[in-house]
N, C-alpha and C. Protein backbone atom coordinates (compact mmCIF):
# COMPACT_ATOMS: atom_id res chain seq x y z
N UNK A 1 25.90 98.27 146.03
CA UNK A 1 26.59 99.32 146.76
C UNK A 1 25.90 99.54 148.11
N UNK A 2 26.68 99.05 149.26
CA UNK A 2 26.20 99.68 150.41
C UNK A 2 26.50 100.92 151.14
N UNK A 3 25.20 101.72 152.00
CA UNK A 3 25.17 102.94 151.87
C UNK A 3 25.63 103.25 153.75
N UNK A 4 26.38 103.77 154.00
CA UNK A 4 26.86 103.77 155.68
C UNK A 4 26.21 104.49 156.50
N UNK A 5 25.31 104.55 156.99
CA UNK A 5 24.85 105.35 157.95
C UNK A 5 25.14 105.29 159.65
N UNK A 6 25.57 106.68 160.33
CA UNK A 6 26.30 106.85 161.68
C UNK A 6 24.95 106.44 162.95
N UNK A 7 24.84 105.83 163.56
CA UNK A 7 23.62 105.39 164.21
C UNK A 7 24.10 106.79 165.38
N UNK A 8 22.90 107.50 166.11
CA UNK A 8 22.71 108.31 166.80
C UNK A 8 22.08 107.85 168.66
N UNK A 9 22.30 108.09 169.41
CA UNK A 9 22.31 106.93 170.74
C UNK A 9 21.72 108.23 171.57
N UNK A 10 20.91 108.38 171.77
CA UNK A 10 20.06 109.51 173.04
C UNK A 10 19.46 108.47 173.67
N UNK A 11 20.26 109.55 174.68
CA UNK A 11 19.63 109.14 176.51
C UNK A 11 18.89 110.02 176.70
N UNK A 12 17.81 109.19 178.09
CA UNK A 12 17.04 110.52 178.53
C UNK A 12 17.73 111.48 179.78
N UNK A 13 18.77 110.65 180.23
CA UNK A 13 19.58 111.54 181.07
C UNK A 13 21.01 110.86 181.06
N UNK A 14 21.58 112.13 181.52
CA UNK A 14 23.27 111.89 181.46
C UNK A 14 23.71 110.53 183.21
N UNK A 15 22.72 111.56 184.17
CA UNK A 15 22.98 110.74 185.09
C UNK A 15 21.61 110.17 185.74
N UNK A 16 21.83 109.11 186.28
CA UNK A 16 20.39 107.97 187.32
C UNK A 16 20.93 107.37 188.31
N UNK A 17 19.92 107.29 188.69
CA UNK A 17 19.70 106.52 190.42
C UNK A 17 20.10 104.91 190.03
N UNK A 18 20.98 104.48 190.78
CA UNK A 18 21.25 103.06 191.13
C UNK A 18 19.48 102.14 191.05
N UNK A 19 19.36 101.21 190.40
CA UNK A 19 18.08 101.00 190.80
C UNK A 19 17.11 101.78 189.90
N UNK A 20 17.18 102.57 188.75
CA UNK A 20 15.81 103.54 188.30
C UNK A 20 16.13 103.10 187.08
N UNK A 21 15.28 102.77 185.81
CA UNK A 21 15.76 102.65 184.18
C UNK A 21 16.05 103.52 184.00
N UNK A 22 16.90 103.88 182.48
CA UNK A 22 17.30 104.85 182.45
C UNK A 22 16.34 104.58 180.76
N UNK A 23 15.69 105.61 179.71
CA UNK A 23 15.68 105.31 178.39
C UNK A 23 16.32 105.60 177.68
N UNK A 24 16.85 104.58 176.46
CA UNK A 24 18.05 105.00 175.44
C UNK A 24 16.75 104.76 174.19
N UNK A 25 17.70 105.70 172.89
CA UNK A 25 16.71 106.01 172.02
C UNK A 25 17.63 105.98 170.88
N UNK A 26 17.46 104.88 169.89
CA UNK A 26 18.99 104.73 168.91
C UNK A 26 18.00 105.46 167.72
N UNK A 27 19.19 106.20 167.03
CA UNK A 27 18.08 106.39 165.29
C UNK A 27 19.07 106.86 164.14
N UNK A 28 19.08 107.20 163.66
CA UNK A 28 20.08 107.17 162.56
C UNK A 28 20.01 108.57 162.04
N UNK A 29 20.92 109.46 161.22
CA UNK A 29 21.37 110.78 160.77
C UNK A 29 20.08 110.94 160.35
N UNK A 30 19.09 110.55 159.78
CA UNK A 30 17.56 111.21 159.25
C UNK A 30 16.96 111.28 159.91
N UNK A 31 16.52 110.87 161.31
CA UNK A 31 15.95 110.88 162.40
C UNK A 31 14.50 109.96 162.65
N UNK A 32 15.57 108.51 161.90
CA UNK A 32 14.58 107.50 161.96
C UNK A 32 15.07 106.65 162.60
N UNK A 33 14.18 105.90 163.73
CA UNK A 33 14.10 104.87 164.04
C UNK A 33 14.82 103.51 164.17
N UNK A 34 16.11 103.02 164.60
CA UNK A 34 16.27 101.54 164.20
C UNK A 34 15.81 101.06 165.22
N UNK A 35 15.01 100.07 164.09
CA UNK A 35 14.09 98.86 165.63
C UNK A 35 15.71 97.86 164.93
N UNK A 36 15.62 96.78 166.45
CA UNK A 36 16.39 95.56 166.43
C UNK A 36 18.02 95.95 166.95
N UNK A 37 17.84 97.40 167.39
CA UNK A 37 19.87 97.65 167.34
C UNK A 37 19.88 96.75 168.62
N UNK A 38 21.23 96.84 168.86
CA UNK A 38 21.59 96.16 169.75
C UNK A 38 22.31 97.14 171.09
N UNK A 39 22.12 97.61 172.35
CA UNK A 39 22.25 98.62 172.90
C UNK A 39 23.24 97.79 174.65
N UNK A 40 24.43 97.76 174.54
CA UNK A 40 25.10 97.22 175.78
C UNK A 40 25.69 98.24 176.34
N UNK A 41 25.62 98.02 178.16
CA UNK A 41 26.43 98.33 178.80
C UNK A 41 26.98 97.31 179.88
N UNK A 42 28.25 97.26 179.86
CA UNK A 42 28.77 96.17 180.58
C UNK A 42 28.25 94.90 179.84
N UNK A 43 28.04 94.14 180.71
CA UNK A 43 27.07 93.09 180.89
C UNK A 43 25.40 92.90 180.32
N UNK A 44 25.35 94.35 180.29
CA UNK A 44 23.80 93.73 179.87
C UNK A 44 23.48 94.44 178.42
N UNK A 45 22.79 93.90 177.71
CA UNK A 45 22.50 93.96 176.29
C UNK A 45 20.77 93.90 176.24
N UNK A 46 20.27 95.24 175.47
CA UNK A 46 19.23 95.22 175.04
C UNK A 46 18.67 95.26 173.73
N UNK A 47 17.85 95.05 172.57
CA UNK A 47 17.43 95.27 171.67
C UNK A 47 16.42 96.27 171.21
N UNK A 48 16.31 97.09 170.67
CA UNK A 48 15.46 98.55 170.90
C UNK A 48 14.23 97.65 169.80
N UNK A 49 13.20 98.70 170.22
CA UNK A 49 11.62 97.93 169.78
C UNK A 49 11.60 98.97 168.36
N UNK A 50 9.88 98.90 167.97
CA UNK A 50 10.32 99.94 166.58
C UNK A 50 10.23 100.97 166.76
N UNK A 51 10.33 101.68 167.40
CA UNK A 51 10.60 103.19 167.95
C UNK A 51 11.94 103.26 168.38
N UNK A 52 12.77 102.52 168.30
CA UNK A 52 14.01 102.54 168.36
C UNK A 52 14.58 102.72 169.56
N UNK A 53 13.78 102.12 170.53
CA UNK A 53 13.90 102.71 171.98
C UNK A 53 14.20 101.40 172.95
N UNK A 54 14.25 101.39 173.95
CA UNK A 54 14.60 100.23 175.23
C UNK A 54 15.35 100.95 176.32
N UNK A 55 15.33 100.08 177.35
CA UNK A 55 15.55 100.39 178.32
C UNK A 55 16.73 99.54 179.39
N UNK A 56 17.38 100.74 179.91
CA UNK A 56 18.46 99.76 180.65
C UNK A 56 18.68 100.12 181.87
N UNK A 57 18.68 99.63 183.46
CA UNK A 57 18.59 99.63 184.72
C UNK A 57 20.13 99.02 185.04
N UNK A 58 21.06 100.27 186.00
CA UNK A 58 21.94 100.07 186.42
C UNK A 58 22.11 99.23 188.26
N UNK A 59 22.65 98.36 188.54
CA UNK A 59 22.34 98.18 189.58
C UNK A 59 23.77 98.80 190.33
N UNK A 60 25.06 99.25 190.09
CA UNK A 60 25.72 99.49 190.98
C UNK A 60 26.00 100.97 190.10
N UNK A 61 26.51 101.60 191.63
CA UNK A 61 27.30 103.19 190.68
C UNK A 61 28.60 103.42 189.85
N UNK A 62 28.36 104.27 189.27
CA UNK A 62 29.79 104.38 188.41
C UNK A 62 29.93 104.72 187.48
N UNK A 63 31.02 105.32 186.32
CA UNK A 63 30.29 105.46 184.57
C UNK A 63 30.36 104.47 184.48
N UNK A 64 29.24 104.51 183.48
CA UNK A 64 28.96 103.23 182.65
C UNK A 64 28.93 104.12 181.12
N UNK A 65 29.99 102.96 180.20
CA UNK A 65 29.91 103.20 178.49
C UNK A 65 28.43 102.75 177.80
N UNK A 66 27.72 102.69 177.34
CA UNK A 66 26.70 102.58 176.92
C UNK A 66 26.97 102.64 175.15
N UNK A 67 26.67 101.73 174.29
CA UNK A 67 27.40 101.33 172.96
C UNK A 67 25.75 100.69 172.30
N UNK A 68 25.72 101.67 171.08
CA UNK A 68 24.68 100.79 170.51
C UNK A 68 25.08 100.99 168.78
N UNK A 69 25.08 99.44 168.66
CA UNK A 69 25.61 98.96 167.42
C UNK A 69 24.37 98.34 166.42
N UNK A 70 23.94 98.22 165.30
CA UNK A 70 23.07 97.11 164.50
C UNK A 70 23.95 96.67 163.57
N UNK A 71 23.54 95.14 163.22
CA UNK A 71 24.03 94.56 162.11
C UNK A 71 23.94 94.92 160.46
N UNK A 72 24.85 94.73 159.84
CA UNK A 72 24.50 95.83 158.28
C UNK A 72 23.42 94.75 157.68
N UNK A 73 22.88 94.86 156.91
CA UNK A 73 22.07 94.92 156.01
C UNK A 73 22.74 94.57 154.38
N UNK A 74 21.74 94.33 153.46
CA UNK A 74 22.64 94.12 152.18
C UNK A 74 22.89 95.20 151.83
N UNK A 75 21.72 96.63 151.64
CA UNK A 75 22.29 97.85 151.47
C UNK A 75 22.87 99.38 152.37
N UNK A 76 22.80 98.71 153.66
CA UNK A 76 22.82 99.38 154.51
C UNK A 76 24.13 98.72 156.10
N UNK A 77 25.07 99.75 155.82
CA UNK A 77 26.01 99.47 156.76
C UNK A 77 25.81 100.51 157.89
N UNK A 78 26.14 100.57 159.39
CA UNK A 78 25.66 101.37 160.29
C UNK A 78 27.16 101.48 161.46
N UNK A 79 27.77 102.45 161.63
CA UNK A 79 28.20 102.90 162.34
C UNK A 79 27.94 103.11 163.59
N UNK A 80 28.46 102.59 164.72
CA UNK A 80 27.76 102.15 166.14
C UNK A 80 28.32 103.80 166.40
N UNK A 81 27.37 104.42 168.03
CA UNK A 81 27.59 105.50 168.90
C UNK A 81 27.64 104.85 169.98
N UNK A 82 28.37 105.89 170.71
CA UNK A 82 28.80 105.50 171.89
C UNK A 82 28.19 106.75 173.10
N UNK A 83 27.46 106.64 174.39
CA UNK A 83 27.62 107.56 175.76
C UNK A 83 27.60 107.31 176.83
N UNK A 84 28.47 108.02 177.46
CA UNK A 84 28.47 108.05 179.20
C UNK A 84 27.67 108.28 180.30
N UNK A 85 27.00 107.46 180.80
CA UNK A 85 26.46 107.62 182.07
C UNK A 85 26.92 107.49 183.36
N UNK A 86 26.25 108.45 183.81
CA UNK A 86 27.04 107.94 185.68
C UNK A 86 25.54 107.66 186.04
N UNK A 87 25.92 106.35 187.17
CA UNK A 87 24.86 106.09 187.85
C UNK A 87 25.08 106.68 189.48
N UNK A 88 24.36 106.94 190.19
CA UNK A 88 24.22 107.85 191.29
C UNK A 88 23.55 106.42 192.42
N UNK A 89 24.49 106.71 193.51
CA UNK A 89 24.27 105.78 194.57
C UNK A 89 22.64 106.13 194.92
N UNK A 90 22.00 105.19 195.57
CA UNK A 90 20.78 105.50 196.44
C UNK A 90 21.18 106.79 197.06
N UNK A 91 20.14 108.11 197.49
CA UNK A 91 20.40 108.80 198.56
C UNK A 91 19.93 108.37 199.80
N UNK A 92 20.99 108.56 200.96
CA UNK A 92 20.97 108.22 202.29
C UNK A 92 20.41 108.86 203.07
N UNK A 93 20.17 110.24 202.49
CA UNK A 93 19.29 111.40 203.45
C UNK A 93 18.29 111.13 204.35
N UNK A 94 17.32 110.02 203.55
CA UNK A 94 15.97 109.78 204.03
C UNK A 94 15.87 109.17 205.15
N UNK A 95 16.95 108.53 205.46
CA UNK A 95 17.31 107.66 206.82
C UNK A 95 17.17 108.14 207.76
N UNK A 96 16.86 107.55 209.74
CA UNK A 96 16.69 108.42 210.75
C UNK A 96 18.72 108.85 210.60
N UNK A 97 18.90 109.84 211.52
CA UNK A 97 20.35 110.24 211.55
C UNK A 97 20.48 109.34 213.35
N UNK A 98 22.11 108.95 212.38
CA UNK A 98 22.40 107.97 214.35
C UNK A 98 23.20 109.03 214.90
N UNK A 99 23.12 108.65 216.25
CA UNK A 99 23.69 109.07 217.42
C UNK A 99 24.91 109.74 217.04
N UNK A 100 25.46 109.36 216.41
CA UNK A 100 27.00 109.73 215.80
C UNK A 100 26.72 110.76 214.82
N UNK A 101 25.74 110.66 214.33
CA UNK A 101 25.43 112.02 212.93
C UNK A 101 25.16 113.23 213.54
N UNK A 102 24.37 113.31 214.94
CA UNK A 102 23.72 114.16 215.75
C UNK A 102 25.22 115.31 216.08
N UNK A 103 24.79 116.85 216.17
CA UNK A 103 25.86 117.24 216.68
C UNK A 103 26.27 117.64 217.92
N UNK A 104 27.23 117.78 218.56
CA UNK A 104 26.71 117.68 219.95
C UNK A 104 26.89 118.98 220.78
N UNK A 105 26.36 118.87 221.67
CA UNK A 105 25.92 120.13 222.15
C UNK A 105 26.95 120.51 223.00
């Protein structure tokens, strides 16, 4: 008899910088750990270590679905979670301001 457990998917934030990791943290309804899940967004796919954790770096902005699934087991079947991130363009602030940004007098 296999037993189903709902896998649980925490981020450390809802939204990040283009360019910054973001940490995802998979664990299951008892608040343990799966090392080995499998954690995609888009294109890129990570495997969480035994702390159930890994890391994923967005390079362009936008939501991104974020899906982390593991394979069942002989007694253990697992229900993938799913969350939304937005990634946040570079800020432009830091830049000198051009001629055109200036206001005029």
């Amino acid at each position: 008899m296999q037993v189903e457990r709902p896998l649980v998917l925490e981020v450390s934030r809802k939204e990040v910088l283009v360019g910054r990791p973001i940490v995802v943290r998979v664990r299951d309804s008892g608040n343990r750990p799966i090392e080995g899940a499998i954690v995609e967004a888009g294109s890129k796919r990570r495997r969480t270590d035994e702390r159930g954790r890994c890391e994923i770096t967005f390079h362009s902005p936008g939501f991104w679905r974020i899906v982390a699934a593991k394979s069942p087991t002989e007694r253990v079947t697992y229900e993938p979670d799913v969350a939304l991130i937005r990634a946040l363009p570079r800020s432009t602030s830091s830049r000198p301001a051009r001629r055109s940004d200036l206001p005029s007098v």
